[in-house]
Protein backbone atom coordinates (compact mmCIF):
# COMPACT_ATOMS: atom_id res chain seq x y z
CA UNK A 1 69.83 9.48 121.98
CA UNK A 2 73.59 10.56 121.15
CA UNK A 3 74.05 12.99 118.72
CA UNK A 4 75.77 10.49 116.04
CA UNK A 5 72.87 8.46 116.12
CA UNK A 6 70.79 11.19 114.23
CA UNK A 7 71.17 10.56 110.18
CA UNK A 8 71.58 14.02 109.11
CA UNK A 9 70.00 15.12 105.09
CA UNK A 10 72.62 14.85 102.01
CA UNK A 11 70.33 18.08 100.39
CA UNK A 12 72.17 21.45 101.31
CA UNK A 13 68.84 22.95 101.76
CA UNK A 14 67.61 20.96 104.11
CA UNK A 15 71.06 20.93 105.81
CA UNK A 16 70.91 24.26 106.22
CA UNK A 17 67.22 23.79 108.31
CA UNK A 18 68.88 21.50 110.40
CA UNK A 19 71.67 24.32 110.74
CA UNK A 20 69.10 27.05 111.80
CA UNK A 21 67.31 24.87 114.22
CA UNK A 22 70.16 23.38 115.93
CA UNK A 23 71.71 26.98 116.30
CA UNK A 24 68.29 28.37 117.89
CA UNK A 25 68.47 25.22 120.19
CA UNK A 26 71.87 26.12 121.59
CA UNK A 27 70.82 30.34 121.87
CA UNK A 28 67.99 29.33 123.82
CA UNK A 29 69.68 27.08 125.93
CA UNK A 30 72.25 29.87 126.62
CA UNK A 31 69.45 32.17 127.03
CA UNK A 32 67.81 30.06 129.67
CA UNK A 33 71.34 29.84 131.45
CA UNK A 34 71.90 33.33 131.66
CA UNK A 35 68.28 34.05 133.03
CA UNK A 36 68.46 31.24 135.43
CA UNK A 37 72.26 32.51 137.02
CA UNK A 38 71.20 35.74 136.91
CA UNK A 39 67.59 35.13 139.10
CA UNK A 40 69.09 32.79 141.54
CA UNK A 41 70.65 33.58 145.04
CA UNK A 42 71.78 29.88 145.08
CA UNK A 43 71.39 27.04 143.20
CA UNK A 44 69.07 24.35 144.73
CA UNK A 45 71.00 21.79 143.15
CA UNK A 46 74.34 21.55 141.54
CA UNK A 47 72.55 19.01 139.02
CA UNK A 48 71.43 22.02 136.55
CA UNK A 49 74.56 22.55 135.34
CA UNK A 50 75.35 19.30 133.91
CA UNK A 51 71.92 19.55 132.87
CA UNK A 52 72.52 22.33 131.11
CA UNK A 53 75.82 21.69 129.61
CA UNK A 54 74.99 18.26 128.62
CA UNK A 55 71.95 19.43 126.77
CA UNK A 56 74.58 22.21 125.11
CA UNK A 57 76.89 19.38 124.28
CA UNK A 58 74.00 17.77 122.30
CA UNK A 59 73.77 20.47 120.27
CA UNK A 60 77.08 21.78 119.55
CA UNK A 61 78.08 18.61 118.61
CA UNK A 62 75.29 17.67 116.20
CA UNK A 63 75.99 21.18 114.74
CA UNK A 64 79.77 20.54 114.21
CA UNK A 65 78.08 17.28 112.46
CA UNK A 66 75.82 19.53 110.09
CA UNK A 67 78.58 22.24 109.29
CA UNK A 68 81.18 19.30 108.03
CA UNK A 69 78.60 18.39 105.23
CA UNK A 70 77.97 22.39 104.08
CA UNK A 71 79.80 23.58 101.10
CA UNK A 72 81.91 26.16 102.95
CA UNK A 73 80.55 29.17 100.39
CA UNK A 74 76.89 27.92 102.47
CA UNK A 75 78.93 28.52 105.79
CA UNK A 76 79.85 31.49 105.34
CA UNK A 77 76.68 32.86 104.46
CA UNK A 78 74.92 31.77 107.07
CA UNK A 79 77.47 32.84 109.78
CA UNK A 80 76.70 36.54 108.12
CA UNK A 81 73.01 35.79 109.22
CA UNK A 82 74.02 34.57 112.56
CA UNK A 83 75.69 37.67 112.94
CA UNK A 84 72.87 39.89 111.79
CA UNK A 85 70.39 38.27 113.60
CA UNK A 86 72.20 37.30 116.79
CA UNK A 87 70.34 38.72 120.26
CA UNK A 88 74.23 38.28 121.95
């Protein structure tokens, strides 16, 4: 599936679920990079990055989607929460 295939909600609230989830999609992806270049003496395959980034690609994408259709006042907000609640 390519991220403009997924029909997104018109309702700000549930917008803003699709926000939170896609955002704790792309942390743990991050997450799971970090751990996995930080464990490894050498990569068995090459493959895992554009595994990885592809997957990350997905995400960002479909989030750039969701934050085009927030009022910008909703935006803001929740960048304050990422903030607050960010493990980076």
């Amino acid at each position: 599936m390519h991220w403009s295939d997924i029909k997104l909600p018109e309702d700000n609230k549930e917008l803003k679920k699709c926000y939170y989830y896609a955002n704790s999609k792309i942390n743990r992806i991050w997450d799971e990079y970090v751990y996995y270049c930080e464990t490894i003496t050498f990569p068995q395959t090459a493959l895992i990055f554009s595994v990885i980034f592809c997957e990350m690609e997905f995400w960002e994408k479909l989030l750039e989607r969701i934050r085009r259709k927030l009022p910008m006042e909703i935006l803001l907000e929740m960048e304050r929460d990422d903030d607050l609640f960010s493990n980076w």
